[in-house]
PDB file of N, CA and C in Angstrom:
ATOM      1  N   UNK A   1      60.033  -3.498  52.766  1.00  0.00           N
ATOM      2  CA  UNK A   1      59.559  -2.240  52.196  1.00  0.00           C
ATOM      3  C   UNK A   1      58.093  -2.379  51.816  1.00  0.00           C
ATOM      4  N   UNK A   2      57.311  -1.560  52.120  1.00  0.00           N
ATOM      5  CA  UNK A   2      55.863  -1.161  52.132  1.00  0.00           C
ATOM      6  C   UNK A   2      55.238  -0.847  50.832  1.00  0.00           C
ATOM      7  N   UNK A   3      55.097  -1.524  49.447  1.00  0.00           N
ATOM      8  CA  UNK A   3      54.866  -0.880  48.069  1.00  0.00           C
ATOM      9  C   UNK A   3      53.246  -0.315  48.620  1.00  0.00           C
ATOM     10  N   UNK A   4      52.505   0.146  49.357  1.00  0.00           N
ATOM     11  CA  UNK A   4      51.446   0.524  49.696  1.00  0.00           C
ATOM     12  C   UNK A   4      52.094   2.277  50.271  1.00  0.00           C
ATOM     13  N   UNK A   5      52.735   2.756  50.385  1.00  0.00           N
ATOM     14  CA  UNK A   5      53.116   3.615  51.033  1.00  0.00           C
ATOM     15  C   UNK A   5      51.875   4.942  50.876  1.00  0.00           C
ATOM     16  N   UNK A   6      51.824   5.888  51.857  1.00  0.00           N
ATOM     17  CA  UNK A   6      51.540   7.208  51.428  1.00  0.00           C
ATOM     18  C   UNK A   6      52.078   8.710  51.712  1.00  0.00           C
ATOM     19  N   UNK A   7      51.680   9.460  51.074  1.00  0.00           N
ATOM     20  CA  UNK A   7      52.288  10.834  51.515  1.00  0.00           C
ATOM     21  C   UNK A   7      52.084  11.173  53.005  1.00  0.00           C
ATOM     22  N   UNK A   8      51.133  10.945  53.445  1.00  0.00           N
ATOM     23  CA  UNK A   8      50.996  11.216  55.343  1.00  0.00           C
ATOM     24  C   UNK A   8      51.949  10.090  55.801  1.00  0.00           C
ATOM     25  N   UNK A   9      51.778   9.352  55.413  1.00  0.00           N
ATOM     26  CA  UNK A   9      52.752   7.871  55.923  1.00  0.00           C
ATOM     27  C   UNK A   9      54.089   8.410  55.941  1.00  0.00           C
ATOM     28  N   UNK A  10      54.529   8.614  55.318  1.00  0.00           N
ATOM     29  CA  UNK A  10      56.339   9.231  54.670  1.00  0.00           C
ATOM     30  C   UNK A  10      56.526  10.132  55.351  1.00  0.00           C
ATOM     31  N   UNK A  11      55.295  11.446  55.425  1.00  0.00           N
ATOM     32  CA  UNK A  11      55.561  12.528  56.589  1.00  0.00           C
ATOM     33  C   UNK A  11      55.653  12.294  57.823  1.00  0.00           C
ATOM     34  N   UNK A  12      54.655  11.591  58.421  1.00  0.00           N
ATOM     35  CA  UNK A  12      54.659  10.930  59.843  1.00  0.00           C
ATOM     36  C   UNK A  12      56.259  10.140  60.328  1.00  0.00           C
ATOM     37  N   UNK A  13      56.667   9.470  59.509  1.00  0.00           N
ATOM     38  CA  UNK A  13      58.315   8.790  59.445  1.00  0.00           C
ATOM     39  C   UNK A  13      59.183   9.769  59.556  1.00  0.00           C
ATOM     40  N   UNK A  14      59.147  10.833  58.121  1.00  0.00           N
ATOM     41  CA  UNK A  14      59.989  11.949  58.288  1.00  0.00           C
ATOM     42  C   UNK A  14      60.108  12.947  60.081  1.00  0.00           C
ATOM     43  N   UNK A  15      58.459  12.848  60.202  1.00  0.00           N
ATOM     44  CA  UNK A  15      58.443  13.606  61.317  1.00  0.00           C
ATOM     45  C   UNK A  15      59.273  13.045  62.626  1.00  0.00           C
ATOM     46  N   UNK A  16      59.123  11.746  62.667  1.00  0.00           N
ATOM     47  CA  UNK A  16      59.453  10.516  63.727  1.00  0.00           C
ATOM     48  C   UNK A  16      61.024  10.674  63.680  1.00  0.00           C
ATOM     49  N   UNK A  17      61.273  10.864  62.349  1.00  0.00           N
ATOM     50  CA  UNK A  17      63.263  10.383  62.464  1.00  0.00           C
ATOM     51  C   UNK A  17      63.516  12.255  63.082  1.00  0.00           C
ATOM     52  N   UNK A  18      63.232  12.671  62.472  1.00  0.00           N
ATOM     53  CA  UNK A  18      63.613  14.125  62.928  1.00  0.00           C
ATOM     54  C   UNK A  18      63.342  14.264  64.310  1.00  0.00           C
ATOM     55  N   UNK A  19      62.249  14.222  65.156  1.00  0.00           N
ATOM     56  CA  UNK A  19      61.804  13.868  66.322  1.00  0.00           C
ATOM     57  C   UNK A  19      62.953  13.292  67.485  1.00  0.00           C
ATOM     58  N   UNK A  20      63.415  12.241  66.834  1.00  0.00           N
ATOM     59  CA  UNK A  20      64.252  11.085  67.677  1.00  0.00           C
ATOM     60  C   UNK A  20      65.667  11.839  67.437  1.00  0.00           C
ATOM     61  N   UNK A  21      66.058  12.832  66.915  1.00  0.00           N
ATOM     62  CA  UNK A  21      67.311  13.489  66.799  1.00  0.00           C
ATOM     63  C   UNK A  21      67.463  15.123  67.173  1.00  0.00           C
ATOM     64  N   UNK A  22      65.721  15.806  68.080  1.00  0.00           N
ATOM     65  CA  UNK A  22      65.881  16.888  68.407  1.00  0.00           C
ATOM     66  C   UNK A  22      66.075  17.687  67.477  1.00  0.00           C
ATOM     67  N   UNK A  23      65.834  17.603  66.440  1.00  0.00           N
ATOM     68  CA  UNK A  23      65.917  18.614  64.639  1.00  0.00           C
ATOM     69  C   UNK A  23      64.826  19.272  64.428  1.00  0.00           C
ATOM     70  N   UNK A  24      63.716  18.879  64.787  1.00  0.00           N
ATOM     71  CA  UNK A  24      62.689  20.063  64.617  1.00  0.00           C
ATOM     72  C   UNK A  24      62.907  21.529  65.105  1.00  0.00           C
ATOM     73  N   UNK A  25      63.882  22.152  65.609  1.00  0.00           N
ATOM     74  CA  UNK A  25      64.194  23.481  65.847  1.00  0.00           C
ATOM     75  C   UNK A  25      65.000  23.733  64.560  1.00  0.00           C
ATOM     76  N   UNK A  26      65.596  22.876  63.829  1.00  0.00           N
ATOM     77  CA  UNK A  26      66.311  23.464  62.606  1.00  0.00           C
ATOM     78  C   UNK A  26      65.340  23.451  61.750  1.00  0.00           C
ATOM     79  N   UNK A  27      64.316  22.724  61.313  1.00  0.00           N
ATOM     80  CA  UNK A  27      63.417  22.355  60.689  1.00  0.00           C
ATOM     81  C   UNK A  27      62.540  23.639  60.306  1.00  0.00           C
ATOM     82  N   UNK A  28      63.034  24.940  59.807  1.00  0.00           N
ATOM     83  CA  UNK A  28      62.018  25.910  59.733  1.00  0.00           C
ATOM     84  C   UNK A  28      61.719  26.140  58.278  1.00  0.00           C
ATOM     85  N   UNK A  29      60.979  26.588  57.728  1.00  0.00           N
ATOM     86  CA  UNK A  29      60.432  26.539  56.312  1.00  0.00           C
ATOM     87  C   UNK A  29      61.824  27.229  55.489  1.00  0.00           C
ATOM     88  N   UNK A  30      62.412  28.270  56.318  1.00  0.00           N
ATOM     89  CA  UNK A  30      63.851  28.547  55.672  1.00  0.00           C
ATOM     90  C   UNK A  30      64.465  27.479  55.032  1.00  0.00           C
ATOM     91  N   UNK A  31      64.749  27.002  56.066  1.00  0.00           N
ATOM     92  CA  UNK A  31      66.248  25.794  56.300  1.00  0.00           C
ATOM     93  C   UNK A  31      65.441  24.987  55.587  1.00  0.00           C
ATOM     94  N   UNK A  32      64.567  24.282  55.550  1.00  0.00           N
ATOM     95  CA  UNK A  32      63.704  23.721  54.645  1.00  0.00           C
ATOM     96  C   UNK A  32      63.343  23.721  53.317  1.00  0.00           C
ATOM     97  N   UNK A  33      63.149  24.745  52.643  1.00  0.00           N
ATOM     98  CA  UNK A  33      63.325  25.698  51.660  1.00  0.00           C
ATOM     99  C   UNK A  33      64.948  25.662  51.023  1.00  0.00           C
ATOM    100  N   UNK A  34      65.807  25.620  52.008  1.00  0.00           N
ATOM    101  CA  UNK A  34      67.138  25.947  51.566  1.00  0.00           C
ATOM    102  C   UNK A  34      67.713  24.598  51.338  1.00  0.00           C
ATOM    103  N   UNK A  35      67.283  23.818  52.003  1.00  0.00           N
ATOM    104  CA  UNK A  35      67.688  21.984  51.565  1.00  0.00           C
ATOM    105  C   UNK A  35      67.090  21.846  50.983  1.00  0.00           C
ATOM    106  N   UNK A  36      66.007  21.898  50.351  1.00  0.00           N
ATOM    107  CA  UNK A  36      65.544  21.284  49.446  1.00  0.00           C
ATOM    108  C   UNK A  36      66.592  21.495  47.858  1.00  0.00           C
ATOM    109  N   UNK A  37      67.086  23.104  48.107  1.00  0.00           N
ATOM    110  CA  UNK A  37      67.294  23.255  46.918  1.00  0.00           C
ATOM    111  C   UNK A  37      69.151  23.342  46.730  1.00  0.00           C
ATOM    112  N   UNK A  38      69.442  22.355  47.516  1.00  0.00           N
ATOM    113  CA  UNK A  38      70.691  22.407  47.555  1.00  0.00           C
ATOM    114  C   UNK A  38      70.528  20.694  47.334  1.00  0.00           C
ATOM    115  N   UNK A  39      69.457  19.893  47.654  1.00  0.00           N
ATOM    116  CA  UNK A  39      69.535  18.862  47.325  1.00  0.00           C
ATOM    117  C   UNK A  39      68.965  18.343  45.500  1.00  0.00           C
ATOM    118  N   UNK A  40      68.354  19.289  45.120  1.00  0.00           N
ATOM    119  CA  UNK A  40      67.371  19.500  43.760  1.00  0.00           C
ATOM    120  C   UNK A  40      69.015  19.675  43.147  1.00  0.00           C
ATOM    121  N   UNK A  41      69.927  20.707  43.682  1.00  0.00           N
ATOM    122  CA  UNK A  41      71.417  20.809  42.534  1.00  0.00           C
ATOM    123  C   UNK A  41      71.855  19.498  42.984  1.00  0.00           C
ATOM    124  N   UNK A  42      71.993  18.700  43.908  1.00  0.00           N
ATOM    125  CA  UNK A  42      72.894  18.065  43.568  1.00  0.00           C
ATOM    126  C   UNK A  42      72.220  16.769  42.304  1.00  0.00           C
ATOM    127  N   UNK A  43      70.924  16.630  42.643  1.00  0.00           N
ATOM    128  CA  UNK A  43      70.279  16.022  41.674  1.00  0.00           C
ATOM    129  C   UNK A  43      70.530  16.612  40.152  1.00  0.00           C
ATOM    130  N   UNK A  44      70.641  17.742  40.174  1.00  0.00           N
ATOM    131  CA  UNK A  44      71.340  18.042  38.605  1.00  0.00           C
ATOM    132  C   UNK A  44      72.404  18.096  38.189  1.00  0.00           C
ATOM    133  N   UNK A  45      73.854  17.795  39.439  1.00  0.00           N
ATOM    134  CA  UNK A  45      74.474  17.962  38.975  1.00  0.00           C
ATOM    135  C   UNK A  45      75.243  16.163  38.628  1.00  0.00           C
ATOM    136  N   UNK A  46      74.065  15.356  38.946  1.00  0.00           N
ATOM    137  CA  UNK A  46      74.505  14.184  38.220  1.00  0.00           C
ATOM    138  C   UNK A  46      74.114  14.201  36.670  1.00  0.00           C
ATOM    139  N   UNK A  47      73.289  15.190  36.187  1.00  0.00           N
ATOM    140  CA  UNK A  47      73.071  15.735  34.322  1.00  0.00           C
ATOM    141  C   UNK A  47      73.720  16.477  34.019  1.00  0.00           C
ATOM    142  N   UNK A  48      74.655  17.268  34.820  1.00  0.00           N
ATOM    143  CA  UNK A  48      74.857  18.314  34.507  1.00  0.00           C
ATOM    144  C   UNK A  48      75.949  18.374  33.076  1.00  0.00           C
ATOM    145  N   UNK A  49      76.907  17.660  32.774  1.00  0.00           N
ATOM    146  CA  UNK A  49      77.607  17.508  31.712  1.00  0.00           C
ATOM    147  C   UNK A  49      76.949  16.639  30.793  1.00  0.00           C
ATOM    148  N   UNK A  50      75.961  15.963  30.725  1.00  0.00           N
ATOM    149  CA  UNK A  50      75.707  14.635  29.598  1.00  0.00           C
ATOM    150  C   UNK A  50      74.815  15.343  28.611  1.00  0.00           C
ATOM    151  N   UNK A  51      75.040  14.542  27.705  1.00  0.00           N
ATOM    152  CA  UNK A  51      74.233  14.826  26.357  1.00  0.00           C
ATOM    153  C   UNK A  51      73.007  14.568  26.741  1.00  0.00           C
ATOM    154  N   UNK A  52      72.176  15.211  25.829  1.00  0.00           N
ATOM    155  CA  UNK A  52      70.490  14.355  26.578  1.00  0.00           C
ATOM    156  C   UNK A  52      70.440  12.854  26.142  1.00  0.00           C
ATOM    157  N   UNK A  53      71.354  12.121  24.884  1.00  0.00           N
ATOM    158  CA  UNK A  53      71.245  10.752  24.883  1.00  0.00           C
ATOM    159  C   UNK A  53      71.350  10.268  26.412  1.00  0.00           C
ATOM    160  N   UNK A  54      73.146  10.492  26.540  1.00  0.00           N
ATOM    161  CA  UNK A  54      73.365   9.986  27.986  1.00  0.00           C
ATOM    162  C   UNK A  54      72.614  10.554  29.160  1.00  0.00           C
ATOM    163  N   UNK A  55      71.938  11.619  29.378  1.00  0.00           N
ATOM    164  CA  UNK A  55      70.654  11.480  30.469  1.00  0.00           C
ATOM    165  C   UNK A  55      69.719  11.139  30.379  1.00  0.00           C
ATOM    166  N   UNK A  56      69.293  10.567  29.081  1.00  0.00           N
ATOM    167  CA  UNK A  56      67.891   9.269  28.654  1.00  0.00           C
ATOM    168  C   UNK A  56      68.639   8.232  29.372  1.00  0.00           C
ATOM    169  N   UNK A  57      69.631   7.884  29.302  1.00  0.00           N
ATOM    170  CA  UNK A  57      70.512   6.681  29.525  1.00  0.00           C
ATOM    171  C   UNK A  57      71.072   6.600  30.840  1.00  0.00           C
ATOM    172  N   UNK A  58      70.783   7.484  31.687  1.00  0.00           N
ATOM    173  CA  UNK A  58      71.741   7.454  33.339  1.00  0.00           C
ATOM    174  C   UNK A  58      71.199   6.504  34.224  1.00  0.00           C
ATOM    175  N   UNK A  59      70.024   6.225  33.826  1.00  0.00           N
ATOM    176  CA  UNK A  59      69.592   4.819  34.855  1.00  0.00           C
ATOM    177  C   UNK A  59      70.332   3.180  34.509  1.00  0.00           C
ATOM    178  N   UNK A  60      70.808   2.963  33.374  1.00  0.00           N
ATOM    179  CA  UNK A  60      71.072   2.121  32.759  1.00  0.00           C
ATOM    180  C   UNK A  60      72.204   2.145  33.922  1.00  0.00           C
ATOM    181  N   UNK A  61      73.417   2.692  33.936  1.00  0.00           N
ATOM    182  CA  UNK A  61      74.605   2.448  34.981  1.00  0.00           C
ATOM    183  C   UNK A  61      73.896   1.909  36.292  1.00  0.00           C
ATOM    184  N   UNK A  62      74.590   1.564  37.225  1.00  0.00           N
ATOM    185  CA  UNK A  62      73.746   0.966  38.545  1.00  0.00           C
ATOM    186  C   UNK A  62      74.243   1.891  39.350  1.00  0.00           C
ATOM    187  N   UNK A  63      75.575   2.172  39.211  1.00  0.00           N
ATOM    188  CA  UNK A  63      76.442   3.357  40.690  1.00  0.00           C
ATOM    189  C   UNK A  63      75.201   4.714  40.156  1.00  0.00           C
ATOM    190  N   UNK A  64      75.249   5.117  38.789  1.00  0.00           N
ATOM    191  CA  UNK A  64      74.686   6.673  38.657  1.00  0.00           C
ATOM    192  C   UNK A  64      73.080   6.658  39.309  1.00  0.00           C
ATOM    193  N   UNK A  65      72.274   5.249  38.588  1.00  0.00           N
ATOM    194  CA  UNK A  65      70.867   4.998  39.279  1.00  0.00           C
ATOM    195  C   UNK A  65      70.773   5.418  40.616  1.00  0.00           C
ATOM    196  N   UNK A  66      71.814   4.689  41.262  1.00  0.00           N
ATOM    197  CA  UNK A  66      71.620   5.018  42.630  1.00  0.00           C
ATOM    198  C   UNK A  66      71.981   5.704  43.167  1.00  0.00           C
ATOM    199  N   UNK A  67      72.700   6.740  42.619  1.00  0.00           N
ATOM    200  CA  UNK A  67      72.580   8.204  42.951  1.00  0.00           C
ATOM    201  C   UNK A  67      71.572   9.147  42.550  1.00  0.00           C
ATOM    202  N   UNK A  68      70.657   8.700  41.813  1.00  0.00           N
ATOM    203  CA  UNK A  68      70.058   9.228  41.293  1.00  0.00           C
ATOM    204  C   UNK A  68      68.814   9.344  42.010  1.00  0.00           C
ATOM    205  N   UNK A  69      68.273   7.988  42.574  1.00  0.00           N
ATOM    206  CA  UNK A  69      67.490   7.365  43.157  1.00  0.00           C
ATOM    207  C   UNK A  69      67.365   8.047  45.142  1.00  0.00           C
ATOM    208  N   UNK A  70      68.723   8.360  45.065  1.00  0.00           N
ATOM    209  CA  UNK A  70      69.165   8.786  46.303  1.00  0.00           C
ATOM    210  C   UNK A  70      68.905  10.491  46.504  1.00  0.00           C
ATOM    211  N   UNK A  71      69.374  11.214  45.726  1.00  0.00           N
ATOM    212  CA  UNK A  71      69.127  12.474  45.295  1.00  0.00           C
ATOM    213  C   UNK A  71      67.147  12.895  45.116  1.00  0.00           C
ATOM    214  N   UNK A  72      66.487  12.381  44.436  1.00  0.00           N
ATOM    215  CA  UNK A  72      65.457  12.092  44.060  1.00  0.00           C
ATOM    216  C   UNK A  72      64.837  11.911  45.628  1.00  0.00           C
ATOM    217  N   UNK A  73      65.287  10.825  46.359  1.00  0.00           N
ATOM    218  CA  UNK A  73      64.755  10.531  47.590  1.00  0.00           C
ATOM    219  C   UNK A  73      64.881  11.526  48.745  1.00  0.00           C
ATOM    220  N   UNK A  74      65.974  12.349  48.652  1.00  0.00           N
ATOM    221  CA  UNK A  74      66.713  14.015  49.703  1.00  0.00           C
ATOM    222  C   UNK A  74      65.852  14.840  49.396  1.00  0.00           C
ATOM    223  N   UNK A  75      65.525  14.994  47.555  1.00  0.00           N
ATOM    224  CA  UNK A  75      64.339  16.344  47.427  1.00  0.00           C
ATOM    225  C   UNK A  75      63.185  15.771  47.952  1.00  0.00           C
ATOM    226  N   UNK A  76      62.650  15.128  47.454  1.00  0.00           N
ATOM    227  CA  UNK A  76      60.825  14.302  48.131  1.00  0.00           C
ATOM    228  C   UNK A  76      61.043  15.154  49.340  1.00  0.00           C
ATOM    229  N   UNK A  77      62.026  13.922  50.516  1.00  0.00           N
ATOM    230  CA  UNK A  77      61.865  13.902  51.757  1.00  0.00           C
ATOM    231  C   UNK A  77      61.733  15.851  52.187  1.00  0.00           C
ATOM    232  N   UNK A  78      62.751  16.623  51.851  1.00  0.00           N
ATOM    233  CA  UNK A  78      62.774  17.824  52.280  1.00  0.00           C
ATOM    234  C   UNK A  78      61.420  18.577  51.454  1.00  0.00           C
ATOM    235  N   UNK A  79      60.576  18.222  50.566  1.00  0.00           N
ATOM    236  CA  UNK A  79      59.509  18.785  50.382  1.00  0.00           C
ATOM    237  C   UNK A  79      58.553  18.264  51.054  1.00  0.00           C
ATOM    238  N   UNK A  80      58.525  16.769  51.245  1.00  0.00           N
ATOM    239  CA  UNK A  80      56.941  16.881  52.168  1.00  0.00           C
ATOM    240  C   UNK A  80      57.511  17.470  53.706  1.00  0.00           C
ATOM    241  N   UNK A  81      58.832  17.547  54.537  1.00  0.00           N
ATOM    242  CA  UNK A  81      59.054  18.242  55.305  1.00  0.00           C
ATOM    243  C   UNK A  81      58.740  19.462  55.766  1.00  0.00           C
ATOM    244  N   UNK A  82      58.905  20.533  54.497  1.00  0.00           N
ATOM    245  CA  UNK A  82      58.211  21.349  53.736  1.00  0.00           C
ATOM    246  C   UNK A  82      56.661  21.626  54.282  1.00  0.00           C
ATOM    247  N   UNK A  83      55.961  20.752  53.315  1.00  0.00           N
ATOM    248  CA  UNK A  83      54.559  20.118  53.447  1.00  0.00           C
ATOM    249  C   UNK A  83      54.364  20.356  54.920  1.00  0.00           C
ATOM    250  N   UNK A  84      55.086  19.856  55.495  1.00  0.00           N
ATOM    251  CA  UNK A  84      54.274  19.165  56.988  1.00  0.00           C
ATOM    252  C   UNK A  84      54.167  20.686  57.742  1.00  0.00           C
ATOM    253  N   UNK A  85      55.555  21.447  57.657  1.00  0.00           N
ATOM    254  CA  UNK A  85      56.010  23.004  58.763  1.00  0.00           C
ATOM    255  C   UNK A  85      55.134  23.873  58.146  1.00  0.00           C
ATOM    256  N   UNK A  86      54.409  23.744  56.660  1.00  0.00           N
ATOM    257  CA  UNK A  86      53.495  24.583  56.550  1.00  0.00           C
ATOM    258  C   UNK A  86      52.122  24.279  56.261  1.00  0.00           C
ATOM    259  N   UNK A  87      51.738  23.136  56.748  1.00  0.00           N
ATOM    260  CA  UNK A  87      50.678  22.239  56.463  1.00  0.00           C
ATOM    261  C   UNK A  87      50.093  22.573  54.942  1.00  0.00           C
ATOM    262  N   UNK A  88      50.928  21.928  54.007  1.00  0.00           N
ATOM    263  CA  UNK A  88      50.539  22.088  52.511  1.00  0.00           C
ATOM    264  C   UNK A  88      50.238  20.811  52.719  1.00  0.00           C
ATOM    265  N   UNK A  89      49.040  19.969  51.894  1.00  0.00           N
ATOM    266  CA  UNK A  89      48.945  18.912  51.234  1.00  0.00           C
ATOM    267  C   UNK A  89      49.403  18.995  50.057  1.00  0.00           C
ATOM    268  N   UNK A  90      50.939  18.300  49.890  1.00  0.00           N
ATOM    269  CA  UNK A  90      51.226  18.451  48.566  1.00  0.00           C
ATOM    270  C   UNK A  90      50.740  18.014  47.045  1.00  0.00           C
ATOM    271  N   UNK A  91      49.525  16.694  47.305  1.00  0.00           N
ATOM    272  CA  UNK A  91      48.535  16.136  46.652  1.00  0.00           C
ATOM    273  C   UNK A  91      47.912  17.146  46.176  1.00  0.00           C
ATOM    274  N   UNK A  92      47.379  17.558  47.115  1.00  0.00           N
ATOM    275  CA  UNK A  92      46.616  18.795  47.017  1.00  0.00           C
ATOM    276  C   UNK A  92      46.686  19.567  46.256  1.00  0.00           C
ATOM    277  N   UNK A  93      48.057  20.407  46.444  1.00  0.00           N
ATOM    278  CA  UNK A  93      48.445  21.978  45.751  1.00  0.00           C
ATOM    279  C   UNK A  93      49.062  21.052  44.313  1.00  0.00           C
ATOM    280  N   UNK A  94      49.000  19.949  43.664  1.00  0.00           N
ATOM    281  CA  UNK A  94      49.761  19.587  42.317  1.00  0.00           C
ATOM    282  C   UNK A  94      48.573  19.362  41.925  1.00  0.00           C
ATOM    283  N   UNK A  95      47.611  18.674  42.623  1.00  0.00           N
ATOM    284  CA  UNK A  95      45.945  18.452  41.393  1.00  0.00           C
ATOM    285  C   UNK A  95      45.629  20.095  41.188  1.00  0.00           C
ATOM    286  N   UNK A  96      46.027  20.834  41.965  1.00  0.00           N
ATOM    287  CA  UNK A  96      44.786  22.058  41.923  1.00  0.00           C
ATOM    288  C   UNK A  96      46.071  23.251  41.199  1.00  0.00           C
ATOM    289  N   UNK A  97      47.043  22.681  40.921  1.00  0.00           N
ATOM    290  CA  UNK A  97      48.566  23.721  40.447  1.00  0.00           C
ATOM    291  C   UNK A  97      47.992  22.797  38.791  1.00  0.00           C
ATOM    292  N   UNK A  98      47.572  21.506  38.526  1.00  0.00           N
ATOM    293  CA  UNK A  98      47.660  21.147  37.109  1.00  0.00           C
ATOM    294  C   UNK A  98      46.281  21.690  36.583  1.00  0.00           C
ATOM    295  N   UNK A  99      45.453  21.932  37.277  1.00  0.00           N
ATOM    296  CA  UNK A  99      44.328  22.088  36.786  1.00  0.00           C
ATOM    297  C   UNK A  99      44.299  23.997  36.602  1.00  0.00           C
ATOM    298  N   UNK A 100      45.321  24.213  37.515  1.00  0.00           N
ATOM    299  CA  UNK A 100      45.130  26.103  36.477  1.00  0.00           C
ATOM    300  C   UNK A 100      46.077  25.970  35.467  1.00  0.00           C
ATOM    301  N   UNK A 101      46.820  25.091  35.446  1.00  0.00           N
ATOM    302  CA  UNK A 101      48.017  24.812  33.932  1.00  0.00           C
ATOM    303  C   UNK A 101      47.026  24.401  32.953  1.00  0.00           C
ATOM    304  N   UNK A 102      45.923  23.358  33.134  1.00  0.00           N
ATOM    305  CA  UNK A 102      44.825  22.754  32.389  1.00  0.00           C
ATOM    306  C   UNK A 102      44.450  24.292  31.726  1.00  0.00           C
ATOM    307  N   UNK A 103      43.834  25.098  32.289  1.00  0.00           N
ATOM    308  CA  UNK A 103      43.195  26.041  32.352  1.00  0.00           C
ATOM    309  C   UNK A 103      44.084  27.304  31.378  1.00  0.00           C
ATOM    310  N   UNK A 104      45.438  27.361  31.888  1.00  0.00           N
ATOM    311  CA  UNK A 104      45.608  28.228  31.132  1.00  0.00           C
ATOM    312  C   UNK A 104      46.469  28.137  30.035  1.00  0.00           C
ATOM    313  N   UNK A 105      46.672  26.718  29.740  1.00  0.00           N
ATOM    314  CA  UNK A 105      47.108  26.081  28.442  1.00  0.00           C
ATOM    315  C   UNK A 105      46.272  25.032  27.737  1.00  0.00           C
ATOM    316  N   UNK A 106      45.227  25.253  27.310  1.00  0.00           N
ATOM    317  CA  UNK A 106      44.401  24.425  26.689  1.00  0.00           C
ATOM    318  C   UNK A 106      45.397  23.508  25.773  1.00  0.00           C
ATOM    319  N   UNK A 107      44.430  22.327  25.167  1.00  0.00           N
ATOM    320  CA  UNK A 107      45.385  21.848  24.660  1.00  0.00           C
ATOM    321  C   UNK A 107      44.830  21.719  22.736  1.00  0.00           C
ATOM    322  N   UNK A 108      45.601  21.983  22.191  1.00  0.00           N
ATOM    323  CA  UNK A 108      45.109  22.396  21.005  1.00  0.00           C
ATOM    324  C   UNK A 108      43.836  21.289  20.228  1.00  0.00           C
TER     325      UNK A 108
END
């Protein structure tokens, strides 16, 4: 595993595995759009009953981590997917999305 990784790097892979399985015709900002957020619930629905102690605490288990870790890894992947079918730099649109939050929430 590559601890150097980057966001074009990850897309280029994403693009490659999808590629090698003929999926880029499903791949439309819809269907894209629509996994993402079917993968974002299932990521909540490993919180979905716990106290907020026990969701400070869900990494501590190793089975929940790694569902967690896994879930976490389905949304990424289907957003820079995302990214790529509508050429967003997602770097991009979060420096320039925090800096109108900067902007329109000063900070006291």
């Amino acid at each position: 595993m590559n601890d150097d990784l980057t966001v074009p790097e990850l897309q280029r892979r994403l693009a490659g595995f999808a590629a090698a399985r003929n999926w880029q015709p499903f791949h439309t900002p819809k269907n894209l759009a629509s996994a993402l957020s079917v993968e974002a619930g299932e990521l909540l629905e490993i919180f979905q009953w716990l106290t907020p102690e026990q969701a400070a605490a869900v990494m501590t288990d190793p089975d929940t981590a790694h569902r967690v870790r896994d879930e976490v890894a389905d949304v990424l992947a289907y957003l820079l997917q995302l990214c790529t079918v509508l050429e967003v730099d997602p770097l991009r649109a979060l420096a320039e999305k925090i800096e109108r939050n900067e902007s329109r929430f000063p900070a006291a």
